[in-house]
N, C-alpha and C. Protein backbone atom coordinates (compact mmCIF):
# COMPACT_ATOMS: atom_id res chain seq x y z
N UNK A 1 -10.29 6.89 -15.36
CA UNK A 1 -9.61 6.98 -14.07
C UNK A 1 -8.78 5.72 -13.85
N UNK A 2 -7.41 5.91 -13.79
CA UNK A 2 -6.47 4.77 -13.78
C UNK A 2 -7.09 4.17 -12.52
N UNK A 3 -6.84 2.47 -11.88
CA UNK A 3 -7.04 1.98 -10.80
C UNK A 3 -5.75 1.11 -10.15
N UNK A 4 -5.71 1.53 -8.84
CA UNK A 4 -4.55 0.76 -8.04
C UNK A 4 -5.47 0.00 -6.69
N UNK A 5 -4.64 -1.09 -6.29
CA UNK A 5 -4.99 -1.43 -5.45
C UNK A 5 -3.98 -1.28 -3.74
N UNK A 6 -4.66 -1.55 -3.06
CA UNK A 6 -3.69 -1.47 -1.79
C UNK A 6 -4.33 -2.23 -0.77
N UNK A 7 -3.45 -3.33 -0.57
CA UNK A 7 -3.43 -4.13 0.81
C UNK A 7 -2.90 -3.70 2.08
N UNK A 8 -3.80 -3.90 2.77
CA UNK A 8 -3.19 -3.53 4.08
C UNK A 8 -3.30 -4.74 5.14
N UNK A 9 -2.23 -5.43 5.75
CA UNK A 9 -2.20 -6.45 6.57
C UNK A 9 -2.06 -6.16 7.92
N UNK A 10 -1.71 -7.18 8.73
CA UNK A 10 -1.94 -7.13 10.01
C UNK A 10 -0.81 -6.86 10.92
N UNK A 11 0.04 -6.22 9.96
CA UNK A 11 1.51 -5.74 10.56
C UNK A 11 1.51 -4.20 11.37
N UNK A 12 2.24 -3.98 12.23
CA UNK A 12 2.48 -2.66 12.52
C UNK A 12 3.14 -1.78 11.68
N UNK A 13 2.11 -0.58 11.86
CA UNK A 13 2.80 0.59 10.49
C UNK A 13 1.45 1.05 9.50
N UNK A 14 0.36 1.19 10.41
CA UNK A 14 -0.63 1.28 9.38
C UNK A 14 -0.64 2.65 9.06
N UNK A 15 0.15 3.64 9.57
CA UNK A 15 -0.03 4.99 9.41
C UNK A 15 1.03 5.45 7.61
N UNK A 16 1.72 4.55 7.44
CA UNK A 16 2.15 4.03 5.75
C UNK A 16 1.04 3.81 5.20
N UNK A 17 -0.01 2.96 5.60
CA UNK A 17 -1.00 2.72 5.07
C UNK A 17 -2.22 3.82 4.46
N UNK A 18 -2.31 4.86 5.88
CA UNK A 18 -3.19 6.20 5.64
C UNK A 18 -2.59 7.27 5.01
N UNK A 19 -1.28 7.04 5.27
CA UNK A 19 -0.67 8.37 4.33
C UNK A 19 -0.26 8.21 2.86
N UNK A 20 -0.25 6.64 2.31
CA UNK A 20 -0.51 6.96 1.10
C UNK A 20 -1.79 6.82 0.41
N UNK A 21 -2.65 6.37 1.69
CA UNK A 21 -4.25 6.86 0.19
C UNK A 21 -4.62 8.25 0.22
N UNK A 22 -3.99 8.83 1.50
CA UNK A 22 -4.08 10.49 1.49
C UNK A 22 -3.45 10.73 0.31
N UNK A 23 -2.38 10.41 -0.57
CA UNK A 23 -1.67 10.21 -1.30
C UNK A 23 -2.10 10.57 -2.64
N UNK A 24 -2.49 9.28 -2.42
CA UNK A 24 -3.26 8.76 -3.84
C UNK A 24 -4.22 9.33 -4.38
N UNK A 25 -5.29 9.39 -3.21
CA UNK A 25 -6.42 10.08 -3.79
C UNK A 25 -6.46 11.45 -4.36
N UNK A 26 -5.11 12.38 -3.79
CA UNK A 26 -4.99 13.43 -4.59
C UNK A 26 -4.61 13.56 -6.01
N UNK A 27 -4.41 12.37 -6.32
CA UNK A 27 -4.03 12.49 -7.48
C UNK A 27 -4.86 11.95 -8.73
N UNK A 28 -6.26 11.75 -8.04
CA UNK A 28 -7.03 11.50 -8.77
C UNK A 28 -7.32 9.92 -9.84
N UNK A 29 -6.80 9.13 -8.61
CA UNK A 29 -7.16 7.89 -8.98
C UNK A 29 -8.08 7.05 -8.20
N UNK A 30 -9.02 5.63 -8.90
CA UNK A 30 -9.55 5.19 -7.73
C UNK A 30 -8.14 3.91 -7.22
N UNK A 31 -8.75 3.56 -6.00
CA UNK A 31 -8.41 3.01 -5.10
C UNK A 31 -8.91 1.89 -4.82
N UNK A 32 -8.59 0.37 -4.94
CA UNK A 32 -9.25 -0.57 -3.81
C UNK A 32 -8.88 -0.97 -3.16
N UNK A 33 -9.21 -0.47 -1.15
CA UNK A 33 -8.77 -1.10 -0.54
C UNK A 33 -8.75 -2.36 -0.09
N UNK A 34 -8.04 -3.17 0.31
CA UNK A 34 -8.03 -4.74 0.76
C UNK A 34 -7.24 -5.04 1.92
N UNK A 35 -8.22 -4.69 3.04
CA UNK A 35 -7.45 -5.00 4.70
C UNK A 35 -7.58 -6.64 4.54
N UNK A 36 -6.71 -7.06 5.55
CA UNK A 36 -7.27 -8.06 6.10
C UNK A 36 -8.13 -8.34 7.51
N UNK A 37 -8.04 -9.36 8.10
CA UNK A 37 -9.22 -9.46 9.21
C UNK A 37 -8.61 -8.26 10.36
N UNK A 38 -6.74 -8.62 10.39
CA UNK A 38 -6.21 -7.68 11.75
C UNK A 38 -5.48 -6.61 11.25
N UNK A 39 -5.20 -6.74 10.06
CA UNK A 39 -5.10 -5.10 9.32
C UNK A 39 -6.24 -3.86 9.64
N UNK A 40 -7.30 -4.53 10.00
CA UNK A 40 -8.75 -3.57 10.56
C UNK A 40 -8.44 -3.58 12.03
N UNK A 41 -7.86 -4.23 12.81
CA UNK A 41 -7.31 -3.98 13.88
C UNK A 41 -6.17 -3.30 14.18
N UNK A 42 -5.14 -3.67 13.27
CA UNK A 42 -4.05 -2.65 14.36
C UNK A 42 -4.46 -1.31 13.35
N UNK A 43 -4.87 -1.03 12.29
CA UNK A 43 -5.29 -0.23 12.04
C UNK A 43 -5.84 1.40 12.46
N UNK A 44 -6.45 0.34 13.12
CA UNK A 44 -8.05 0.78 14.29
C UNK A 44 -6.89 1.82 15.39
N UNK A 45 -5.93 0.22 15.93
CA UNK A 45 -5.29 0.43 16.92
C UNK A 45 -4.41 1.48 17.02
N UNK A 46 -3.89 1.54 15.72
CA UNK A 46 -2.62 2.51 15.85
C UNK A 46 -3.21 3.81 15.15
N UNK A 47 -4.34 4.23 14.58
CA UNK A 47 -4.67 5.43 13.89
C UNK A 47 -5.82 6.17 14.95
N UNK A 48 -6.26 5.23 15.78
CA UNK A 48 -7.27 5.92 16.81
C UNK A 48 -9.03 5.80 15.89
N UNK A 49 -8.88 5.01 14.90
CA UNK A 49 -10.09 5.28 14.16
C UNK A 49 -10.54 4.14 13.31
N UNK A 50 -11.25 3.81 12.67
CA UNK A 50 -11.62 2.29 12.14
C UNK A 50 -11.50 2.91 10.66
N UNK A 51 -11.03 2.32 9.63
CA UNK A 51 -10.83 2.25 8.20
C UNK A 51 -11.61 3.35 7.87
N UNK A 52 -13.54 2.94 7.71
CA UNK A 52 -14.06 3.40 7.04
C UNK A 52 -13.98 5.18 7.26
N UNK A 53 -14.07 5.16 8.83
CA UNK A 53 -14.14 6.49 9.25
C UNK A 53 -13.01 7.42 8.99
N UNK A 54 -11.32 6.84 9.06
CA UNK A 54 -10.43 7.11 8.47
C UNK A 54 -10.70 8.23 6.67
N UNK A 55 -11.14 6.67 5.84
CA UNK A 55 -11.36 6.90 4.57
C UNK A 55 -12.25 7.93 4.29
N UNK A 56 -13.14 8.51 4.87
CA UNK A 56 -13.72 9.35 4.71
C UNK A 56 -13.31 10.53 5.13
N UNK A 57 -12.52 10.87 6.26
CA UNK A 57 -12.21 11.60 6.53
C UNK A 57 -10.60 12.39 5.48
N UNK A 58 -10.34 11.33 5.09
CA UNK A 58 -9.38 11.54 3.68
C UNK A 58 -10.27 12.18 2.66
N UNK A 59 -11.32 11.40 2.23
CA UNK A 59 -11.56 12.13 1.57
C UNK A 59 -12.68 13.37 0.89
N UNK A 60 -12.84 13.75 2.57
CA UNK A 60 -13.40 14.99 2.91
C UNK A 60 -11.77 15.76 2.90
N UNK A 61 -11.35 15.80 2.83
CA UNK A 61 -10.06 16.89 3.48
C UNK A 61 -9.28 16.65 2.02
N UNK A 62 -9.52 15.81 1.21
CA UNK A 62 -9.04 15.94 -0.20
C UNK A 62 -9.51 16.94 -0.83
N UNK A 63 -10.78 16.80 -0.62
CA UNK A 63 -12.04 18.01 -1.52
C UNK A 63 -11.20 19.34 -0.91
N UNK A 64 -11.80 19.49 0.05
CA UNK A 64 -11.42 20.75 0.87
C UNK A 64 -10.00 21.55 0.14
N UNK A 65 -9.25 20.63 0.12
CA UNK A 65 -8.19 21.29 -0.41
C UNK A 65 -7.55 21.22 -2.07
N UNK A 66 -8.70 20.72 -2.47
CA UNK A 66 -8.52 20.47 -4.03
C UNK A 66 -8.94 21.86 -4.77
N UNK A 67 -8.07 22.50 -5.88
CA UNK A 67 -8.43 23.81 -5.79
C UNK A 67 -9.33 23.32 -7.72
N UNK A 68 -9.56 22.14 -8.12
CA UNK A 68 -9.83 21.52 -8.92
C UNK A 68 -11.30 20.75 -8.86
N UNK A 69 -12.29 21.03 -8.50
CA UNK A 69 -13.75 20.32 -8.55
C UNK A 69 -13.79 18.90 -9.21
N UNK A 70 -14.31 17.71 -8.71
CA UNK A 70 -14.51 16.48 -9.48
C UNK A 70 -12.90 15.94 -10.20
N UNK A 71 -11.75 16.36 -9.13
CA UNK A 71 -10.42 15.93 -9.88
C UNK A 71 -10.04 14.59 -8.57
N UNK A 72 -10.67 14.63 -7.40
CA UNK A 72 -10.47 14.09 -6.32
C UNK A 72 -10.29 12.46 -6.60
N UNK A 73 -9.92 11.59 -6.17
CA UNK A 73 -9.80 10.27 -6.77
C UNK A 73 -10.85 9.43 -6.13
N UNK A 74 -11.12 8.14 -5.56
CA UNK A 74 -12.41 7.78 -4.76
C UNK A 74 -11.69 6.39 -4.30
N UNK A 75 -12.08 5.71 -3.30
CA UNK A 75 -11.77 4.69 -2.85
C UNK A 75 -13.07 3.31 -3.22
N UNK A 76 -12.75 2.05 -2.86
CA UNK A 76 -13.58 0.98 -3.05
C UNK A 76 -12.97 0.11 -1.83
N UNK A 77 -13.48 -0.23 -0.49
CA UNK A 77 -13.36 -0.93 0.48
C UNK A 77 -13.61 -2.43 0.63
N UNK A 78 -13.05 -3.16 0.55
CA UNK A 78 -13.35 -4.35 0.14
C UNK A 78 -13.36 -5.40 1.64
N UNK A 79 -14.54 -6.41 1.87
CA UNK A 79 -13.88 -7.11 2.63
C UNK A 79 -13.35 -8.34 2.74
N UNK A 80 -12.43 -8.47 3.76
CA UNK A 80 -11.09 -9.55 3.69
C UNK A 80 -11.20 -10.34 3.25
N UNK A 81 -12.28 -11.19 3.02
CA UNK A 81 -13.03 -12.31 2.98
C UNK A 81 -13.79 -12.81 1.62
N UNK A 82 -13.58 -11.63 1.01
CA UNK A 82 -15.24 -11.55 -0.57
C UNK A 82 -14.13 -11.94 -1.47
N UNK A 83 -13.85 -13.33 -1.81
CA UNK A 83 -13.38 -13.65 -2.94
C UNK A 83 -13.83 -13.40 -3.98
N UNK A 84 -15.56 -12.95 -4.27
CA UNK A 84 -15.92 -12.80 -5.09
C UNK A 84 -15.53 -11.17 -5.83
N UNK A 85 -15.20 -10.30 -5.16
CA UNK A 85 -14.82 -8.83 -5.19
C UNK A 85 -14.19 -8.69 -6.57
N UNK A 86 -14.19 -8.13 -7.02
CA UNK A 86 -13.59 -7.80 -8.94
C UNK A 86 -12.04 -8.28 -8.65
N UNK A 87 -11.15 -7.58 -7.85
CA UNK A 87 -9.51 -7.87 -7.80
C UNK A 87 -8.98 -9.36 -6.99
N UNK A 88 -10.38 -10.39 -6.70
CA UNK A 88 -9.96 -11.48 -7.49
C UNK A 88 -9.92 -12.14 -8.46
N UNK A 89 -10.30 -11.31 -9.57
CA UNK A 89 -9.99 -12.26 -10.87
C UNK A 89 -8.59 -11.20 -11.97
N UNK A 90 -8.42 -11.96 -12.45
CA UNK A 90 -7.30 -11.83 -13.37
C UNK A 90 -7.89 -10.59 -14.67
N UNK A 91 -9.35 -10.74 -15.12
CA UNK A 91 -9.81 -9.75 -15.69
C UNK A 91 -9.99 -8.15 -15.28
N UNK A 92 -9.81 -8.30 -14.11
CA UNK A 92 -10.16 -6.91 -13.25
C UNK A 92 -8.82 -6.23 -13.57
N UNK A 93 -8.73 -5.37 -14.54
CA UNK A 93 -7.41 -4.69 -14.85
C UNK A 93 -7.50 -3.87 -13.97
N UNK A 94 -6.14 -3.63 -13.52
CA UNK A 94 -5.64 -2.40 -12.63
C UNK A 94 -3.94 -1.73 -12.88
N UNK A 95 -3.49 -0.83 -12.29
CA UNK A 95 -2.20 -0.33 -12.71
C UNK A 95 -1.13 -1.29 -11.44
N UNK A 96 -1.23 -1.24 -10.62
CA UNK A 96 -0.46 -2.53 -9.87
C UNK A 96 -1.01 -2.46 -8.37
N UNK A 97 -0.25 -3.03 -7.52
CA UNK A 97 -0.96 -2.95 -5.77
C UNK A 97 0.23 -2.64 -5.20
N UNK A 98 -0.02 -2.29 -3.88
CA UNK A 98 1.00 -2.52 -3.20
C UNK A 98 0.25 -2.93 -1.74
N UNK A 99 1.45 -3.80 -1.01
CA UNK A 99 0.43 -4.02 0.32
C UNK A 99 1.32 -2.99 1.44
N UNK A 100 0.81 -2.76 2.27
CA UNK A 100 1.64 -1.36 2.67
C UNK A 100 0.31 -1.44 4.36
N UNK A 101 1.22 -2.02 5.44
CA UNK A 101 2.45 -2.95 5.50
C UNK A 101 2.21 -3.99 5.52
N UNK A 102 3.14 -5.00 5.19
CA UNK A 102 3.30 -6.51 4.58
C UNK A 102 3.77 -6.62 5.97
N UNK A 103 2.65 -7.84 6.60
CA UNK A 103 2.91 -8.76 7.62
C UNK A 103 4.10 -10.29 7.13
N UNK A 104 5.00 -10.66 8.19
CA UNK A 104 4.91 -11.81 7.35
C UNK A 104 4.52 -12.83 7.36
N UNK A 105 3.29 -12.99 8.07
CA UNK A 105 1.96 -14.12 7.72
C UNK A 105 1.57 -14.15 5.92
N UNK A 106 1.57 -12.78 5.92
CA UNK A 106 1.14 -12.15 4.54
C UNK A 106 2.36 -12.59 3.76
N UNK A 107 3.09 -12.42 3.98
CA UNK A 107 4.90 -12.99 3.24
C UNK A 107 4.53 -14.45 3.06
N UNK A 108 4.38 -14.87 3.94
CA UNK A 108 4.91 -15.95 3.78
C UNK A 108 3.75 -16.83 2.62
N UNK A 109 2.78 -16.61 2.88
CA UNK A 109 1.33 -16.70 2.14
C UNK A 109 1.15 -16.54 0.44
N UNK A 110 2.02 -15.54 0.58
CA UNK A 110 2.63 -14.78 -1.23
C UNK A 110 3.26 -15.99 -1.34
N UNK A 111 4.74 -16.37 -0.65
CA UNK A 111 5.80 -16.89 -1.16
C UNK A 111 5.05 -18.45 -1.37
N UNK A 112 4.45 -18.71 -1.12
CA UNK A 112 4.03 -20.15 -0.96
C UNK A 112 2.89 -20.07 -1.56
N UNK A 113 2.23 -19.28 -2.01
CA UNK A 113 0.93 -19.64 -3.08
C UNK A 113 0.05 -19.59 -2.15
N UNK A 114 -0.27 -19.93 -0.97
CA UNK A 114 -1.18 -20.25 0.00
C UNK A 114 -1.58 -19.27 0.45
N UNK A 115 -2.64 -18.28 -0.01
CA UNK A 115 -3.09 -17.44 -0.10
C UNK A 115 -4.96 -17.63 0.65
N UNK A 116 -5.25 -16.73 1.45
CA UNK A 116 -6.47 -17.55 2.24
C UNK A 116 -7.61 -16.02 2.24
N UNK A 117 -7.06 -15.04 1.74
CA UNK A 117 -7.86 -14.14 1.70
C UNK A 117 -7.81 -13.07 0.73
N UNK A 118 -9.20 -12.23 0.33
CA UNK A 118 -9.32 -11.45 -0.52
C UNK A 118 -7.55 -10.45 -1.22
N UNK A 119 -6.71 -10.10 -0.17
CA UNK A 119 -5.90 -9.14 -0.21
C UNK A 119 -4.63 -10.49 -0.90
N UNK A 120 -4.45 -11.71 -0.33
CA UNK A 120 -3.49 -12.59 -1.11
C UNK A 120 -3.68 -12.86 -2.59
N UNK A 121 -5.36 -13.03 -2.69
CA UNK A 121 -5.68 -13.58 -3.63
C UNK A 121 -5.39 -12.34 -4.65
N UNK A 122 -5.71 -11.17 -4.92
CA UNK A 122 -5.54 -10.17 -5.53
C UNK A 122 -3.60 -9.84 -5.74
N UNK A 123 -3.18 -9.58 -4.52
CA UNK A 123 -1.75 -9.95 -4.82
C UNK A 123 -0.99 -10.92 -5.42
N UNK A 124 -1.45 -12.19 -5.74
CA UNK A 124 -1.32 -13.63 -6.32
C UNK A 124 -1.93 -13.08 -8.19
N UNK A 125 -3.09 -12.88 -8.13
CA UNK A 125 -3.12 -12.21 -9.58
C UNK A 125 -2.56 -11.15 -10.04
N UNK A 126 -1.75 -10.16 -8.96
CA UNK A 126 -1.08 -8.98 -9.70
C UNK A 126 0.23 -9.68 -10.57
N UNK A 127 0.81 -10.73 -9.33
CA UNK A 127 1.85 -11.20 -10.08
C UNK A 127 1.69 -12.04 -11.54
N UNK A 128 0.72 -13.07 -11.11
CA UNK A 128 0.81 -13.67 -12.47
C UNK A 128 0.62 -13.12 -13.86
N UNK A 129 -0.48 -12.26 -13.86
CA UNK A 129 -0.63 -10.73 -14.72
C UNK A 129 0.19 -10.20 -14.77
N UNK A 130 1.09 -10.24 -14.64
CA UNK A 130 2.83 -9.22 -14.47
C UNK A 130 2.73 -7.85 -14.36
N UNK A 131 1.68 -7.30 -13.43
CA UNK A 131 1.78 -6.05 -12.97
C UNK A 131 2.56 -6.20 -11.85
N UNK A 132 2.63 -4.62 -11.27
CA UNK A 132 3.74 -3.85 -10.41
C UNK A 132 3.10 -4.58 -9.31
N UNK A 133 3.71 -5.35 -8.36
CA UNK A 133 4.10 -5.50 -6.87
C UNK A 133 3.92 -4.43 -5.48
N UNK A 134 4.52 -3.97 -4.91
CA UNK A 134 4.79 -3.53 -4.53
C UNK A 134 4.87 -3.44 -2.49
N UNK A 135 5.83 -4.01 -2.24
CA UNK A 135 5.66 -4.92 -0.96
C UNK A 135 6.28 -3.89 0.29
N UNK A 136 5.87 -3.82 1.46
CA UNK A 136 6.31 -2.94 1.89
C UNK A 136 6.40 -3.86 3.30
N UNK A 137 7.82 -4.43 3.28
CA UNK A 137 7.64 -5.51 4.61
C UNK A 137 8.10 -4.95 6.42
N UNK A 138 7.56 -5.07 7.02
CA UNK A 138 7.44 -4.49 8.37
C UNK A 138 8.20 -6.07 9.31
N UNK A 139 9.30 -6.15 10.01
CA UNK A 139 9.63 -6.56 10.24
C UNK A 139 10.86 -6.80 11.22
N UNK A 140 11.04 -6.42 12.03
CA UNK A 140 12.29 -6.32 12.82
C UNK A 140 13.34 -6.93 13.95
N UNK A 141 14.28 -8.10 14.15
CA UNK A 141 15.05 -8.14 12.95
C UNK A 141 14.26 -9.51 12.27
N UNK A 142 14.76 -9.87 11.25
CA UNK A 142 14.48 -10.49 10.39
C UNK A 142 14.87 -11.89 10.22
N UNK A 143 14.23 -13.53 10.20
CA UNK A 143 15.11 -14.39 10.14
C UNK A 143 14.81 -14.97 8.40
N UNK A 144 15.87 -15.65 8.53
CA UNK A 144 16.09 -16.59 7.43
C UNK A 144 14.90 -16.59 6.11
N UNK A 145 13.94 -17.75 7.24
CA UNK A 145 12.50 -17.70 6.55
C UNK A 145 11.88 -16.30 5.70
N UNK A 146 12.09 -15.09 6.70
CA UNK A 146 11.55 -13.88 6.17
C UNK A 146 12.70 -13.87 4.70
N UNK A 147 13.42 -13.72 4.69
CA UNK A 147 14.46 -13.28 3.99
C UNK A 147 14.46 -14.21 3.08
N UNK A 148 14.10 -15.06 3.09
CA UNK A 148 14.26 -16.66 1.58
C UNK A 148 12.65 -16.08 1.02
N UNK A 149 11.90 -15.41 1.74
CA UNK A 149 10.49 -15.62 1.10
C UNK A 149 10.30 -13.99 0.70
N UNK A 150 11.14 -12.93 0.82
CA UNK A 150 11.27 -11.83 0.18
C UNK A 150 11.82 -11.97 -1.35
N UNK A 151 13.30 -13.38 -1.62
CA UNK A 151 13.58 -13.28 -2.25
C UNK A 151 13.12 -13.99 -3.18
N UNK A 152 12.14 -15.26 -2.66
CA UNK A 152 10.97 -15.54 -3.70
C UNK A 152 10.29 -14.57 -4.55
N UNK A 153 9.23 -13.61 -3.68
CA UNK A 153 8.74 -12.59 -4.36
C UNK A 153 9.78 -11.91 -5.09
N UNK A 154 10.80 -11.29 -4.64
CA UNK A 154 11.40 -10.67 -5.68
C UNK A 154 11.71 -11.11 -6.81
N UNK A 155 12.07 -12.35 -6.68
CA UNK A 155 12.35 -13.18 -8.34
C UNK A 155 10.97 -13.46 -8.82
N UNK A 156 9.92 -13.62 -8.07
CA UNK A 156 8.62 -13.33 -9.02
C UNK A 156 8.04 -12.52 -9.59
N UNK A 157 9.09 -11.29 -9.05
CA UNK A 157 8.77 -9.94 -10.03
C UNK A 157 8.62 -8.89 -9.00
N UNK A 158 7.84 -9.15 -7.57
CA UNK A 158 7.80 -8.12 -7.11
C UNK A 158 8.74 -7.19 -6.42
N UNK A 159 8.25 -5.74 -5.89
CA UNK A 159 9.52 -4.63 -5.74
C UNK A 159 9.53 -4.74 -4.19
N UNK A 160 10.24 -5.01 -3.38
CA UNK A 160 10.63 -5.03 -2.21
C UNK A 160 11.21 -3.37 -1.81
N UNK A 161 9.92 -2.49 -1.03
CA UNK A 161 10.29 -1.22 -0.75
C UNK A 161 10.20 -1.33 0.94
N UNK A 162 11.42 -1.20 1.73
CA UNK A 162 11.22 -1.37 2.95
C UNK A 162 11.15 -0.20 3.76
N UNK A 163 10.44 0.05 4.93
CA UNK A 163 10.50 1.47 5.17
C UNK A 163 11.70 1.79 6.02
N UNK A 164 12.57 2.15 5.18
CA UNK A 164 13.73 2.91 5.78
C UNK A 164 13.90 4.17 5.26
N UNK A 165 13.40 4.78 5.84
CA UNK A 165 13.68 6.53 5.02
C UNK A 165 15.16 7.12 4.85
N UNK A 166 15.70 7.92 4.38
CA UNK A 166 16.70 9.11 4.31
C UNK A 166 16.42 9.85 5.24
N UNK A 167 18.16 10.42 5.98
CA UNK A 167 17.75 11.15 6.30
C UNK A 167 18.18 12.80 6.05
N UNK A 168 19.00 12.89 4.53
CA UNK A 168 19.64 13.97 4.07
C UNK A 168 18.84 15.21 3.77
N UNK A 169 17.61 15.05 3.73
CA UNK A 169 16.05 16.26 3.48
C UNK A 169 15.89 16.71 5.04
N UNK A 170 16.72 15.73 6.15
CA UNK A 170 16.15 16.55 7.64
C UNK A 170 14.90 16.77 7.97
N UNK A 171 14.39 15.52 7.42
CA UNK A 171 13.24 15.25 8.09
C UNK A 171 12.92 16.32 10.09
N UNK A 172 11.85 16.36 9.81
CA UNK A 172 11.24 16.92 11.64
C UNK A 172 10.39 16.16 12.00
N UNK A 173 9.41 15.75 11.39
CA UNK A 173 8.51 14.87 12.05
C UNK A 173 8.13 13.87 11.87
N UNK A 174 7.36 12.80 12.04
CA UNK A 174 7.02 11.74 11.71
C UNK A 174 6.83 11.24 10.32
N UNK A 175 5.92 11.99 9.91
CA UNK A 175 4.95 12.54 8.73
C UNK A 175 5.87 12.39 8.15
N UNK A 176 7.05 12.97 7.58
CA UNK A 176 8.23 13.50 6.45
C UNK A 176 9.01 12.27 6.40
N UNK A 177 8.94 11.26 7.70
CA UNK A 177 9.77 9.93 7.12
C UNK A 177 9.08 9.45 6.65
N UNK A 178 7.54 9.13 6.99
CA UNK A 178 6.51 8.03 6.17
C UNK A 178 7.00 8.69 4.74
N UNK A 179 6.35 9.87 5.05
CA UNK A 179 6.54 10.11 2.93
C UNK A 179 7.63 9.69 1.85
N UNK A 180 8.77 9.35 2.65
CA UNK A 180 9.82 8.62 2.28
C UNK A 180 9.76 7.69 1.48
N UNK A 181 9.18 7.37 2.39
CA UNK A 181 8.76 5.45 2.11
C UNK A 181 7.30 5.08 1.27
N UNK A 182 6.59 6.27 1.43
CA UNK A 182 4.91 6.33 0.98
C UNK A 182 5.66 6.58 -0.96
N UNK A 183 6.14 7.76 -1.25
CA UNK A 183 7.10 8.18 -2.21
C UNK A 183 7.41 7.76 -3.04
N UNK A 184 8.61 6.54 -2.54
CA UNK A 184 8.62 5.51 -3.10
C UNK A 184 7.83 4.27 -3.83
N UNK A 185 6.91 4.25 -2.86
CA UNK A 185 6.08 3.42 -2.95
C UNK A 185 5.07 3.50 -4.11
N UNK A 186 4.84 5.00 -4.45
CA UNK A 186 4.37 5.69 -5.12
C UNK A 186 4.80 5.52 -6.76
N UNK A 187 6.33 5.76 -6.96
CA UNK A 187 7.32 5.47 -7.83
C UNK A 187 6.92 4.48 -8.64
N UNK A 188 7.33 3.53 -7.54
CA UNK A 188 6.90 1.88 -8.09
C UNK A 188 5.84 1.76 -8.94
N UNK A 189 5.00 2.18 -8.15
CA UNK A 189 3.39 1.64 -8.74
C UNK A 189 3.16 2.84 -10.61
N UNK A 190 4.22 4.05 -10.54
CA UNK A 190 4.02 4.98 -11.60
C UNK A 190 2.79 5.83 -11.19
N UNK A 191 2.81 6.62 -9.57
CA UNK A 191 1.45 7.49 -9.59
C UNK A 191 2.26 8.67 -9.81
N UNK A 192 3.62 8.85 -9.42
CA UNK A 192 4.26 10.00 -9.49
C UNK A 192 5.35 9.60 -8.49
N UNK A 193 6.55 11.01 -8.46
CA UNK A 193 7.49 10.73 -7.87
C UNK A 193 7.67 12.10 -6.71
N UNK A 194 6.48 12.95 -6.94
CA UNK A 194 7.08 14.24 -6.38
C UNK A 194 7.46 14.21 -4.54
N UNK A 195 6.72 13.16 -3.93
CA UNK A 195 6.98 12.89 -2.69
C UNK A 195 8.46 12.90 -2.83
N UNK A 196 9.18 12.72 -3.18
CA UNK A 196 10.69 11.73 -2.95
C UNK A 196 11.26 13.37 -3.16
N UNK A 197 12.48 13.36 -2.14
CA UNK A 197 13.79 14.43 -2.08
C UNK A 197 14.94 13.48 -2.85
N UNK A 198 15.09 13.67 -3.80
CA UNK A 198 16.32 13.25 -4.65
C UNK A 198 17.77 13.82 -3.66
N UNK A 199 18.95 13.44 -4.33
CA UNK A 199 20.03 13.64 -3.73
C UNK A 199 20.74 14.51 -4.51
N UNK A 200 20.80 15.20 -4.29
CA UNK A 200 20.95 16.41 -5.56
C UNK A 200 20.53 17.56 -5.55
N UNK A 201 19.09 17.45 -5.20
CA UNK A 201 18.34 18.62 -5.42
C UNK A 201 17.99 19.38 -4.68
N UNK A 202 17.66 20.71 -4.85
CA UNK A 202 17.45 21.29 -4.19
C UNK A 202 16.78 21.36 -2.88
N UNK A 203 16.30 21.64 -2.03
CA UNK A 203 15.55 21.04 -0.63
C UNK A 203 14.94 22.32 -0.11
């Protein structure tokens, strides 16, 4: 079972966050999550529900609709804090992370090495390991600082996916822009591409 990781910080937009381990887990990979302390807060805040109860409820409703027995993928919850957790060390192979959404406390923390918790420290070894990145920065508008310390990470390798959806598929609801951006996000990391409406194709 391939393994990805996913950070989730203390930015607004955690519903990026639930719709791609709804995501993921269909596709039959594990998962480790890595909130931070207020990533479990606005979390909480903006989904109506606390992580764990979330996560389970994913993946009860994975099964349910899996027409495939034992194909379901599984999660690993980590907390903010357990440096000791496997995806801080450099041995803990995985296929890449993404943090989804990238605060930029969390930015700035990457760009500067100064990394103070489980979810930096794991992002800090994806890079040096030269696995996939995958940054999903929440931010609006944007100064300087943000923007010099995106382009750090990017010259350190990682993929800067911002959530700006398309809107040529005519999106209707909420749901259909996250996947946009979830999609993508998806791409990056190599779980698949089928979320994404190409420009071209059929619709």
């Amino acid at each position: 079972m391939k393994r990805y990781l996913v950070g989730i910080s203390g930015a607004s937009g955690a519903i990026y966050a639930k719709v791609l381990l709804e995501a993921m887990v269909k596709r039959g990979v594990e998962v480790h999550v890595l909130p931070s302390v207020n990533g479990l807060k606005v979390f909480d805040y903006e989904i109506g529900m606390g992580l764990d109860e979330a996560i389970d409820e994913i993946l009860n409703r994975a099964e349910e609709e899996n027409d495939n027995p034992g194909t379901v993928g599984r999660f690993i919850v980590h907390e903010p804090d357990d440096f000791f957790a496997a995806p801080a060390s450099g041995s803990f192979h995985c296929e890449g992370m993404a943090i989804v959404p990238c605060s930029m406390g969390t930015l700035g923390a990457l760009a500067s090495g100064a990394v103070s918790n489980l979810l930096g420290r794991a992002a800090d070894v994806t890079l040096k390991e030269r696995r996939p990145l995958v940054i999903v920065p929440r931010e609006s508008p944007m100064n300087l600082i943000h923007l010099r310390n995106l382009t750090t990470l990017a010259e350190a390798g990682a993929v800067i996916v911002p959530p700006t959806p398309g809107f040529y598929h005519h999106p209707t609801t909420v749901e259909e822009l996250v996947l946009q951006t979830v999609g993508r996000v998806m791409e990056q990391l190599g779980v698949g591409r089928e979320l994404i409406h190409s420009w071209g194709e059929e619709l």
